[in-house]
PDB file of N, CA and C in Angstrom:
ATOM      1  N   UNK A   1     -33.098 -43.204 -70.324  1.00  0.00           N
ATOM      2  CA  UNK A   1     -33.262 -41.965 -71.058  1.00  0.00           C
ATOM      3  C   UNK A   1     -33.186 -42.243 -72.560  1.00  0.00           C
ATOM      4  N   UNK A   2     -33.957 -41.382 -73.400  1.00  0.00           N
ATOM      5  CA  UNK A   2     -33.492 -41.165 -74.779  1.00  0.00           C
ATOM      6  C   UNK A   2     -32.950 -39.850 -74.999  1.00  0.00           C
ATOM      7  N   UNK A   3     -32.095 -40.379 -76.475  1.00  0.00           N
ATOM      8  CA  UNK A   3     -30.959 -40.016 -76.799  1.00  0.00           C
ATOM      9  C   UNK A   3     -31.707 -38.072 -77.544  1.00  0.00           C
ATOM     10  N   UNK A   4     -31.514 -37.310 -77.529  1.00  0.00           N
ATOM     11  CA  UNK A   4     -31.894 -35.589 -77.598  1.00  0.00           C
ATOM     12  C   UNK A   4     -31.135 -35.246 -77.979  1.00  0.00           C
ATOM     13  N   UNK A   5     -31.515 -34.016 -78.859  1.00  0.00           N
ATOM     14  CA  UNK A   5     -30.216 -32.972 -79.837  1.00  0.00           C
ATOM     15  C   UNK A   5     -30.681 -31.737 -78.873  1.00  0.00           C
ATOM     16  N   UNK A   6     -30.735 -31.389 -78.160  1.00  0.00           N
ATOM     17  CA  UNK A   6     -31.081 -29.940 -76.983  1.00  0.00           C
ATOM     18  C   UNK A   6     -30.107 -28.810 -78.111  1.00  0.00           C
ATOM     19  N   UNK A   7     -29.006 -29.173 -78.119  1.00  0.00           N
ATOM     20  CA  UNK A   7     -28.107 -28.480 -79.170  1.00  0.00           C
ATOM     21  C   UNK A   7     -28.149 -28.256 -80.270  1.00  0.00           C
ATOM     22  N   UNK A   8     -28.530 -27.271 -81.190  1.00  0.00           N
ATOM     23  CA  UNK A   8     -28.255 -27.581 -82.723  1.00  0.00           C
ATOM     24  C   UNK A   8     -27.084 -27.244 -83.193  1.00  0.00           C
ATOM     25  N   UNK A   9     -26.260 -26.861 -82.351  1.00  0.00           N
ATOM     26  CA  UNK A   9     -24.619 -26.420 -83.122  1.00  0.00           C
ATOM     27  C   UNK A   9     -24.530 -27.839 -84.269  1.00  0.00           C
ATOM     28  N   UNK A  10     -23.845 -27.386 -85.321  1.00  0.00           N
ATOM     29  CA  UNK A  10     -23.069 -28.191 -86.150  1.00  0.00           C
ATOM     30  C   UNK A  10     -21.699 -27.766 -86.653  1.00  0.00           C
ATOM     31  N   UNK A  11     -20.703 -28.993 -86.995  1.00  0.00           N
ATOM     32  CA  UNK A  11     -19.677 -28.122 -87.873  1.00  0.00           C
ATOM     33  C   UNK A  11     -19.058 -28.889 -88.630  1.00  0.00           C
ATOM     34  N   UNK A  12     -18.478 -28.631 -89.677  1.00  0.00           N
ATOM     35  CA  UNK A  12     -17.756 -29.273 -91.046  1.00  0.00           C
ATOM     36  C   UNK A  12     -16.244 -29.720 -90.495  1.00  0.00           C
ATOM     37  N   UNK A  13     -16.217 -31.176 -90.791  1.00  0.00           N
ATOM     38  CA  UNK A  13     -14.711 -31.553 -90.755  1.00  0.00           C
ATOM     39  C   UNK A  13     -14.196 -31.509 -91.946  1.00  0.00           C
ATOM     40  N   UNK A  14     -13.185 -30.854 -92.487  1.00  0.00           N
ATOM     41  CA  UNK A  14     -12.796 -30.867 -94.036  1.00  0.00           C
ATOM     42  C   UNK A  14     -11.769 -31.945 -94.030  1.00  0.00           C
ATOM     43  N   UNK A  15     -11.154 -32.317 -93.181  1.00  0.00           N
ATOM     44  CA  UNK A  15     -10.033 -33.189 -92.868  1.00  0.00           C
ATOM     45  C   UNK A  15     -10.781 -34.917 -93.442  1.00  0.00           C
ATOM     46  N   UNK A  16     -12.253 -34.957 -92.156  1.00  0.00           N
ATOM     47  CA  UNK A  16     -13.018 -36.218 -92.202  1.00  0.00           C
ATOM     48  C   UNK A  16     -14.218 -35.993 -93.681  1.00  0.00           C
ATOM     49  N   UNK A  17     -14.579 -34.735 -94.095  1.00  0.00           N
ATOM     50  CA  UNK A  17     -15.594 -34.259 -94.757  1.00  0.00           C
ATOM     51  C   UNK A  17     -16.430 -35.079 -94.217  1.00  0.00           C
ATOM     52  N   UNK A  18     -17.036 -34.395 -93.118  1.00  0.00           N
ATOM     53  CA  UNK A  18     -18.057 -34.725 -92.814  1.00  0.00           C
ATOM     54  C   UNK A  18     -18.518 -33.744 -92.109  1.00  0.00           C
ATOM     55  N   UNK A  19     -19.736 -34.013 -91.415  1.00  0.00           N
ATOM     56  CA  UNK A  19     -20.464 -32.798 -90.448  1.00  0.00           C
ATOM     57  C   UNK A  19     -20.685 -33.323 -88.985  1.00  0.00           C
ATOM     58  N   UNK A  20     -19.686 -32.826 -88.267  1.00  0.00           N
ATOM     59  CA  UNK A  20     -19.543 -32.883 -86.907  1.00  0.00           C
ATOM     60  C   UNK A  20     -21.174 -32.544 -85.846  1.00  0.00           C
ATOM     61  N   UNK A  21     -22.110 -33.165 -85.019  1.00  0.00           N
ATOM     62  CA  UNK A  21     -23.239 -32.817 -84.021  1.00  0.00           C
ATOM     63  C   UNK A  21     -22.831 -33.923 -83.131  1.00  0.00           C
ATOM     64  N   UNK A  22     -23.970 -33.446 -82.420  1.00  0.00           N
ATOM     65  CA  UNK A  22     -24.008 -34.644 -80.705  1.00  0.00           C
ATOM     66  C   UNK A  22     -25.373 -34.165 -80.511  1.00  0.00           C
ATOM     67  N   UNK A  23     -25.403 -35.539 -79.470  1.00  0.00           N
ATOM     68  CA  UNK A  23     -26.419 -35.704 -78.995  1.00  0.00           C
ATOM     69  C   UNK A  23     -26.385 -35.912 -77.443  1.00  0.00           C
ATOM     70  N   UNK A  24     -27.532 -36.085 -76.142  1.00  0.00           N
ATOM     71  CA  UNK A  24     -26.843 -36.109 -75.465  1.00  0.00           C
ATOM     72  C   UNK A  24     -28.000 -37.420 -74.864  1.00  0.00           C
ATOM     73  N   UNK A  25     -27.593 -38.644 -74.483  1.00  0.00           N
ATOM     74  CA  UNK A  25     -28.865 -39.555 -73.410  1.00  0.00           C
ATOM     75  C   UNK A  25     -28.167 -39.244 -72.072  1.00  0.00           C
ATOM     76  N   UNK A  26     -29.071 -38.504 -71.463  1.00  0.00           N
ATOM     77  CA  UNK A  26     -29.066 -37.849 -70.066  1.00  0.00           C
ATOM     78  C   UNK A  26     -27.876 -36.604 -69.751  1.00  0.00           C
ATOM     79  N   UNK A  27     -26.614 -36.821 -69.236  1.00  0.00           N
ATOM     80  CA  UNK A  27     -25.940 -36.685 -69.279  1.00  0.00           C
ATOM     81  C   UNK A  27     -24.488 -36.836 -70.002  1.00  0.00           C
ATOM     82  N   UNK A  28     -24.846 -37.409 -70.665  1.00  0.00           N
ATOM     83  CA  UNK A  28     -23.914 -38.133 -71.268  1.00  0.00           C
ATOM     84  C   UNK A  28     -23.900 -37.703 -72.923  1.00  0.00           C
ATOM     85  N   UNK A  29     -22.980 -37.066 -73.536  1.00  0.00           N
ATOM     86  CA  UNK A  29     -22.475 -36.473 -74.813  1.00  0.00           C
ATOM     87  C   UNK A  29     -22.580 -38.045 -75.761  1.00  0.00           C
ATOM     88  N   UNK A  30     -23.325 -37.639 -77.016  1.00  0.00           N
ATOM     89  CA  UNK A  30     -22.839 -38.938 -77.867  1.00  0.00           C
ATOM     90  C   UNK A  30     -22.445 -38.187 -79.197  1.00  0.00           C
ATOM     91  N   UNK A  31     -21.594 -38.153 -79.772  1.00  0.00           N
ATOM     92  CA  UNK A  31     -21.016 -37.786 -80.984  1.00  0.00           C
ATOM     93  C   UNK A  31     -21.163 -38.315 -81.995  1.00  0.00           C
ATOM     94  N   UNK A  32     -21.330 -37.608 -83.351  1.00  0.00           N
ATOM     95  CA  UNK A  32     -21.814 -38.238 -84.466  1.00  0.00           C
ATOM     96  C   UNK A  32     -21.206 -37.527 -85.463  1.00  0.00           C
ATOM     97  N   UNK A  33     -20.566 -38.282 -86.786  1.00  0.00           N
ATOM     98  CA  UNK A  33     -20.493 -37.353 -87.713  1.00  0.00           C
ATOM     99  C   UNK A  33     -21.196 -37.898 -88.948  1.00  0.00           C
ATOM    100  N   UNK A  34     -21.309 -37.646 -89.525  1.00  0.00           N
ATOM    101  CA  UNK A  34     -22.523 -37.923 -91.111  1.00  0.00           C
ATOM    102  C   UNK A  34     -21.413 -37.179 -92.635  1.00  0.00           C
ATOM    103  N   UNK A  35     -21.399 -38.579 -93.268  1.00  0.00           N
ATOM    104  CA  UNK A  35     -20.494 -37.937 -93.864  1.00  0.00           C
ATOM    105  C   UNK A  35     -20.847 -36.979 -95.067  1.00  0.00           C
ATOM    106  N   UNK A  36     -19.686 -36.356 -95.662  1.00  0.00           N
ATOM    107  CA  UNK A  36     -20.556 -35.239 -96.901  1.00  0.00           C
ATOM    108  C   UNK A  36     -21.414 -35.794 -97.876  1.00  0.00           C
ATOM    109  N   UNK A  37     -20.674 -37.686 -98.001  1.00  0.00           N
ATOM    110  CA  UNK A  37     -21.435 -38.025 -99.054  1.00  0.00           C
ATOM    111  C   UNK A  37     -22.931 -38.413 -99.077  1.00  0.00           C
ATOM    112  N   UNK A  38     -23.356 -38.024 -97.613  1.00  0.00           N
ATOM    113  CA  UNK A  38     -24.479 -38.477 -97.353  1.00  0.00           C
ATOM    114  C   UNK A  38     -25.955 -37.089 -97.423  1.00  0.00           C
ATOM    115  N   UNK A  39     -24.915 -36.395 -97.577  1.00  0.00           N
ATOM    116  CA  UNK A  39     -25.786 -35.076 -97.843  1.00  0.00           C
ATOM    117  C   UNK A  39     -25.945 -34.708 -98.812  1.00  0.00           C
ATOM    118  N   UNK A  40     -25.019 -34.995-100.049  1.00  0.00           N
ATOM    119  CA  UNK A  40     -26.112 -34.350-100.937  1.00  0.00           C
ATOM    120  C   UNK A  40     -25.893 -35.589-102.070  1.00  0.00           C
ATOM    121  N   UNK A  41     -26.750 -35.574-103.016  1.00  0.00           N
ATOM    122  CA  UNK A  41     -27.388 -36.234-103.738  1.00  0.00           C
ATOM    123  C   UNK A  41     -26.185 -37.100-105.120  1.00  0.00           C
ATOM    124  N   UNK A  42     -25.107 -35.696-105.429  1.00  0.00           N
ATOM    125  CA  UNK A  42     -24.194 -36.026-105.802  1.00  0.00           C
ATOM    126  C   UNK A  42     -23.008 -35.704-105.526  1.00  0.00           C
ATOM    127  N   UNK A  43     -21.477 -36.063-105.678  1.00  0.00           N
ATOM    128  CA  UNK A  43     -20.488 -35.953-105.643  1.00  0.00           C
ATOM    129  C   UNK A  43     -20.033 -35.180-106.465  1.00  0.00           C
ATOM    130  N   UNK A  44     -19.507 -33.751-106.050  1.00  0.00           N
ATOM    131  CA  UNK A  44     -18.866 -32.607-106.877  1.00  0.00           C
ATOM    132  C   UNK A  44     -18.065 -31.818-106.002  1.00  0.00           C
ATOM    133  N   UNK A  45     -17.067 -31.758-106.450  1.00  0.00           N
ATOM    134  CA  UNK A  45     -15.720 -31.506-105.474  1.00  0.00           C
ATOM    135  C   UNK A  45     -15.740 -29.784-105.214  1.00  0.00           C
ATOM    136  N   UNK A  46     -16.449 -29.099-105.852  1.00  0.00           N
ATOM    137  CA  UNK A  46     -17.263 -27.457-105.798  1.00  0.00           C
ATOM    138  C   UNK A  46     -18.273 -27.358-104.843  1.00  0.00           C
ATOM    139  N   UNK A  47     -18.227 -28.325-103.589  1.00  0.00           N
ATOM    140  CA  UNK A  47     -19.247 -27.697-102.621  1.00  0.00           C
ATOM    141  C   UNK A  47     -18.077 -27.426-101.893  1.00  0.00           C
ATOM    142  N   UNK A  48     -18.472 -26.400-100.901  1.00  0.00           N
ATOM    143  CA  UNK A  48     -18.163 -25.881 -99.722  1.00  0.00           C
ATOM    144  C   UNK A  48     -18.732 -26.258 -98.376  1.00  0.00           C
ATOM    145  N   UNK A  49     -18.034 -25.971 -97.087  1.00  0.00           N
ATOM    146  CA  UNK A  49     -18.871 -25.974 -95.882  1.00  0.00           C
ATOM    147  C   UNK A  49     -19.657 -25.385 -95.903  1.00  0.00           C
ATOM    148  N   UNK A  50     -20.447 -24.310 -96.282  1.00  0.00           N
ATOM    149  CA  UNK A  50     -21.496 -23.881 -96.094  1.00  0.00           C
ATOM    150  C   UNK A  50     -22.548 -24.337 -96.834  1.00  0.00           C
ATOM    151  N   UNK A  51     -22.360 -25.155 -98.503  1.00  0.00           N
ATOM    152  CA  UNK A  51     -22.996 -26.401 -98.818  1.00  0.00           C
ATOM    153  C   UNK A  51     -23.543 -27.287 -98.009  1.00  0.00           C
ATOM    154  N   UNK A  52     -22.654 -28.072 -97.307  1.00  0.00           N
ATOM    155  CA  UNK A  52     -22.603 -29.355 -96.780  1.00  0.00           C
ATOM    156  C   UNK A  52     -23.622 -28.594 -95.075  1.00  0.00           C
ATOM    157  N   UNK A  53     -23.496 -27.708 -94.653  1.00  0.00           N
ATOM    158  CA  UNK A  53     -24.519 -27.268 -93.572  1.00  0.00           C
ATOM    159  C   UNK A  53     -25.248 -27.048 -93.746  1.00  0.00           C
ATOM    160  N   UNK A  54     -25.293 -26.557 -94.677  1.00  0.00           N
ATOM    161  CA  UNK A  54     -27.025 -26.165 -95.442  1.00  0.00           C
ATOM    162  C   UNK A  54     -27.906 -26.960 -95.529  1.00  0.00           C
ATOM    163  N   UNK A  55     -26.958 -28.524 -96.483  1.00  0.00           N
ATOM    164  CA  UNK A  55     -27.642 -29.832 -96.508  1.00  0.00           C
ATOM    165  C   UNK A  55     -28.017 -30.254 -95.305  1.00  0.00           C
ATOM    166  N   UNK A  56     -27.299 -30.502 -94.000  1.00  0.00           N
ATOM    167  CA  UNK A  56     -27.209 -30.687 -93.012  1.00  0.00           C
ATOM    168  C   UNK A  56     -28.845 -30.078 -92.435  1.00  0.00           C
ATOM    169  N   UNK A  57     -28.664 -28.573 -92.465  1.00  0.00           N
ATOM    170  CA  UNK A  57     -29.983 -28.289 -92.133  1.00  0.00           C
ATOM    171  C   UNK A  57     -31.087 -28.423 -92.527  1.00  0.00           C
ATOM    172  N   UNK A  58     -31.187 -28.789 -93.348  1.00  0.00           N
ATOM    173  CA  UNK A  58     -32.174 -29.058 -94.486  1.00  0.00           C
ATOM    174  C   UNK A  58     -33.007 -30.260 -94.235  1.00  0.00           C
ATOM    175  N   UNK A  59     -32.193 -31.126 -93.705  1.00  0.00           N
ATOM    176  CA  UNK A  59     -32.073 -33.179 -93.625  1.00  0.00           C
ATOM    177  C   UNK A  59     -32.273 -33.321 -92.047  1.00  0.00           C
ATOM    178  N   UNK A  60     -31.839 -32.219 -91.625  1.00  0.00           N
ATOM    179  CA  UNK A  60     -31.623 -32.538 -89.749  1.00  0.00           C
ATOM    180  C   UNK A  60     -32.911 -33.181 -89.182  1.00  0.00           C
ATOM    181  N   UNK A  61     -33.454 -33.236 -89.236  1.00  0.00           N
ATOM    182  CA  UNK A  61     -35.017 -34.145 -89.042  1.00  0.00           C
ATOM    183  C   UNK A  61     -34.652 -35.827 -89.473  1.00  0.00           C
ATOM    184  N   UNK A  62     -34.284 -36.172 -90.635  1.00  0.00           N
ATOM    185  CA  UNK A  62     -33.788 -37.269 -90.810  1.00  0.00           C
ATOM    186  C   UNK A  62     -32.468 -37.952 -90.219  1.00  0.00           C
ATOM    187  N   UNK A  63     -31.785 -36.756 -90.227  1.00  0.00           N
ATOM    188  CA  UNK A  63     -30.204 -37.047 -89.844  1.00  0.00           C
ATOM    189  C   UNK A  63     -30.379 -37.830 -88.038  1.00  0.00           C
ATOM    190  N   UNK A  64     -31.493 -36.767 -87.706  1.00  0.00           N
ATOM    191  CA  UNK A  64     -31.658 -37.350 -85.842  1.00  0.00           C
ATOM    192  C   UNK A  64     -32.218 -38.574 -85.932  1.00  0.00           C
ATOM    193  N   UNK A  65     -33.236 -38.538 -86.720  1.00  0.00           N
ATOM    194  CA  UNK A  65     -33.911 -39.576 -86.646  1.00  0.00           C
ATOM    195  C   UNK A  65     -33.037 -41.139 -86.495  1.00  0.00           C
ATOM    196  N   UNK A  66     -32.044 -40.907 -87.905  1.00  0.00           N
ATOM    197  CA  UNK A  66     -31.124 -41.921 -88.133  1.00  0.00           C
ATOM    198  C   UNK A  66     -30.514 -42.224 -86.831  1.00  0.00           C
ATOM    199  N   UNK A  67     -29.842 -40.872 -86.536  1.00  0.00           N
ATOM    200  CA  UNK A  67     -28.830 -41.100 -85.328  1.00  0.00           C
ATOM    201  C   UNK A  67     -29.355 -41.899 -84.029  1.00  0.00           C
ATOM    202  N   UNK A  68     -30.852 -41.608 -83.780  1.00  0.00           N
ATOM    203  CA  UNK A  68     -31.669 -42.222 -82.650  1.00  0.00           C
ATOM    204  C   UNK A  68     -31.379 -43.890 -83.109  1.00  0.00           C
ATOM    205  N   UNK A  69     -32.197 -44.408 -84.100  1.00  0.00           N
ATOM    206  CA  UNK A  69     -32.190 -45.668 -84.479  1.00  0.00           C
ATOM    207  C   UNK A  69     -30.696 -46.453 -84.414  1.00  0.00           C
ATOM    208  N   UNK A  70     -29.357 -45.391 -84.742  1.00  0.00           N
ATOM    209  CA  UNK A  70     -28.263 -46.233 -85.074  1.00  0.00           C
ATOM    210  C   UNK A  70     -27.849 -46.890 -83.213  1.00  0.00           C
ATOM    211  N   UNK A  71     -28.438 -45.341 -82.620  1.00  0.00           N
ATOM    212  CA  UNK A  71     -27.563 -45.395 -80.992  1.00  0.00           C
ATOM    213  C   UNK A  71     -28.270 -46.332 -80.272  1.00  0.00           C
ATOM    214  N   UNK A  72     -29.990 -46.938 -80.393  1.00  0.00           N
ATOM    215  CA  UNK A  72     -30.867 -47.552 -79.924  1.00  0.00           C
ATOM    216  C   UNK A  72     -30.232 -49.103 -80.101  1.00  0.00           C
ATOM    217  N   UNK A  73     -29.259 -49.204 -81.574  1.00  0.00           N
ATOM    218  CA  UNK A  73     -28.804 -50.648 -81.730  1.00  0.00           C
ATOM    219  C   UNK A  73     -27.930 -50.785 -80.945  1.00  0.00           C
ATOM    220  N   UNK A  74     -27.405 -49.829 -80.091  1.00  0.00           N
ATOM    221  CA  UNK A  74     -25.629 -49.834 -79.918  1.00  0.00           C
ATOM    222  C   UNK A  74     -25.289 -48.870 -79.009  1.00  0.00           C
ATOM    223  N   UNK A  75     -25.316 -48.960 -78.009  1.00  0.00           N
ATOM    224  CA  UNK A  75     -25.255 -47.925 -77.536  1.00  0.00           C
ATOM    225  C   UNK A  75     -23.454 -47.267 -77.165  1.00  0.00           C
ATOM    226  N   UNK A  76     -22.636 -46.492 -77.858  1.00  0.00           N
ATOM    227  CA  UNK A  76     -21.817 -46.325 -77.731  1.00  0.00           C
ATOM    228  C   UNK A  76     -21.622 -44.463 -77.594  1.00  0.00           C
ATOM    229  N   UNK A  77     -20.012 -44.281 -77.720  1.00  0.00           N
ATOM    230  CA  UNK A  77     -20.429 -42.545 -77.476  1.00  0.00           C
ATOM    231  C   UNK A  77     -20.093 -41.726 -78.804  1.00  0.00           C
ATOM    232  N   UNK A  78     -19.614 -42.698 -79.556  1.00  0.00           N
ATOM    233  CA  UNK A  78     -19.566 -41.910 -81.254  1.00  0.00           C
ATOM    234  C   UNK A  78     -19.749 -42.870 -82.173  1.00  0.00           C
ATOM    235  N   UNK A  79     -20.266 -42.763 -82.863  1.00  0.00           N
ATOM    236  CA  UNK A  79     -20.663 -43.109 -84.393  1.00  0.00           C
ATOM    237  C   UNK A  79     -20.507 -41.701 -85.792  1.00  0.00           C
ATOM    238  N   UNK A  80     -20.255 -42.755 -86.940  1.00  0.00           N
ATOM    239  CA  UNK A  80     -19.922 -41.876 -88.337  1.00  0.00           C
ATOM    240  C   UNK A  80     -21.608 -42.357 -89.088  1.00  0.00           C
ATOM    241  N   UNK A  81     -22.593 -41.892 -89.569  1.00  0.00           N
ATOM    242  CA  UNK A  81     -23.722 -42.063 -90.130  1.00  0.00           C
ATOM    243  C   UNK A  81     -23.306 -42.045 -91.538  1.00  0.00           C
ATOM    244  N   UNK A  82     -23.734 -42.479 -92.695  1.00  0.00           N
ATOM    245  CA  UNK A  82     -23.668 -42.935 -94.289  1.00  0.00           C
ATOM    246  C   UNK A  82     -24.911 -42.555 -94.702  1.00  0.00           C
ATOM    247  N   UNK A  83     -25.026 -42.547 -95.685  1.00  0.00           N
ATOM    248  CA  UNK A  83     -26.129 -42.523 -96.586  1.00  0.00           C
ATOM    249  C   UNK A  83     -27.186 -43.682 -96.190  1.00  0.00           C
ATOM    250  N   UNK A  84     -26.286 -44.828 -96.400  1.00  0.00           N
ATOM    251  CA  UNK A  84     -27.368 -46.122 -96.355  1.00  0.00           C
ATOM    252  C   UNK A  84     -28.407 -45.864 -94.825  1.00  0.00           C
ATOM    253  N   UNK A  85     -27.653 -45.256 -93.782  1.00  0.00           N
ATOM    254  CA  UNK A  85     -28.240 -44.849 -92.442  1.00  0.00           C
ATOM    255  C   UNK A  85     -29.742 -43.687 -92.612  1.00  0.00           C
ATOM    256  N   UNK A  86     -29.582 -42.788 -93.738  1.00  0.00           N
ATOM    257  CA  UNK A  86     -31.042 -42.088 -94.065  1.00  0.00           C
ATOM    258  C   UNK A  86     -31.498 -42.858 -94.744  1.00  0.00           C
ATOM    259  N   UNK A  87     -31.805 -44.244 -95.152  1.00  0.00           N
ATOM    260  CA  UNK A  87     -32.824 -44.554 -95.949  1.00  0.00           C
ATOM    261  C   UNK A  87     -34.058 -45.377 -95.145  1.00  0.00           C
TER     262      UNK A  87
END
């Protein structure tokens, strides 16, 4: 199987700052978080969660994309995605 977002829920870890999704290959849940710094362009301590989802939605086309390629190397059930991972 390949790895599918069927789900679009997302949500903000303020703890990890990052943005909590999954994915699922078959049955099987794979977890991902992408961190804030990877969403937006610069570092300014005045965004909010609803910033950082926005970005999120905005990028989500890339963000899967990434996530497919990282899980295709590796197949494990969570990974954290970076910046360097959208390029």
């Amino acid at each position: 199987m390949t790895l599918q977002f069927p789900n679009s829920s997302r949500s903000f870890d303020e703890g990890k700052r990052s943005v909590r999704f999954q994915g699922y290959d078959g049955m099987f849940e794979v977890r991902f978080l992408i961190e804030a710094a990877a969403l937006m362009k610069q570092a300014d301590q005045s965004f909010v969660e609803a910033d950082y989802l926005n970005a999120f939605d905005r990028l989500r086309s890339a963000i899967q994309d990434a996530a497919i390629k990282v899980y295709k190397r590796n197949r494990r059930s969570a990974y954290t995605l970076t910046a360097a991972d959208l390029k």
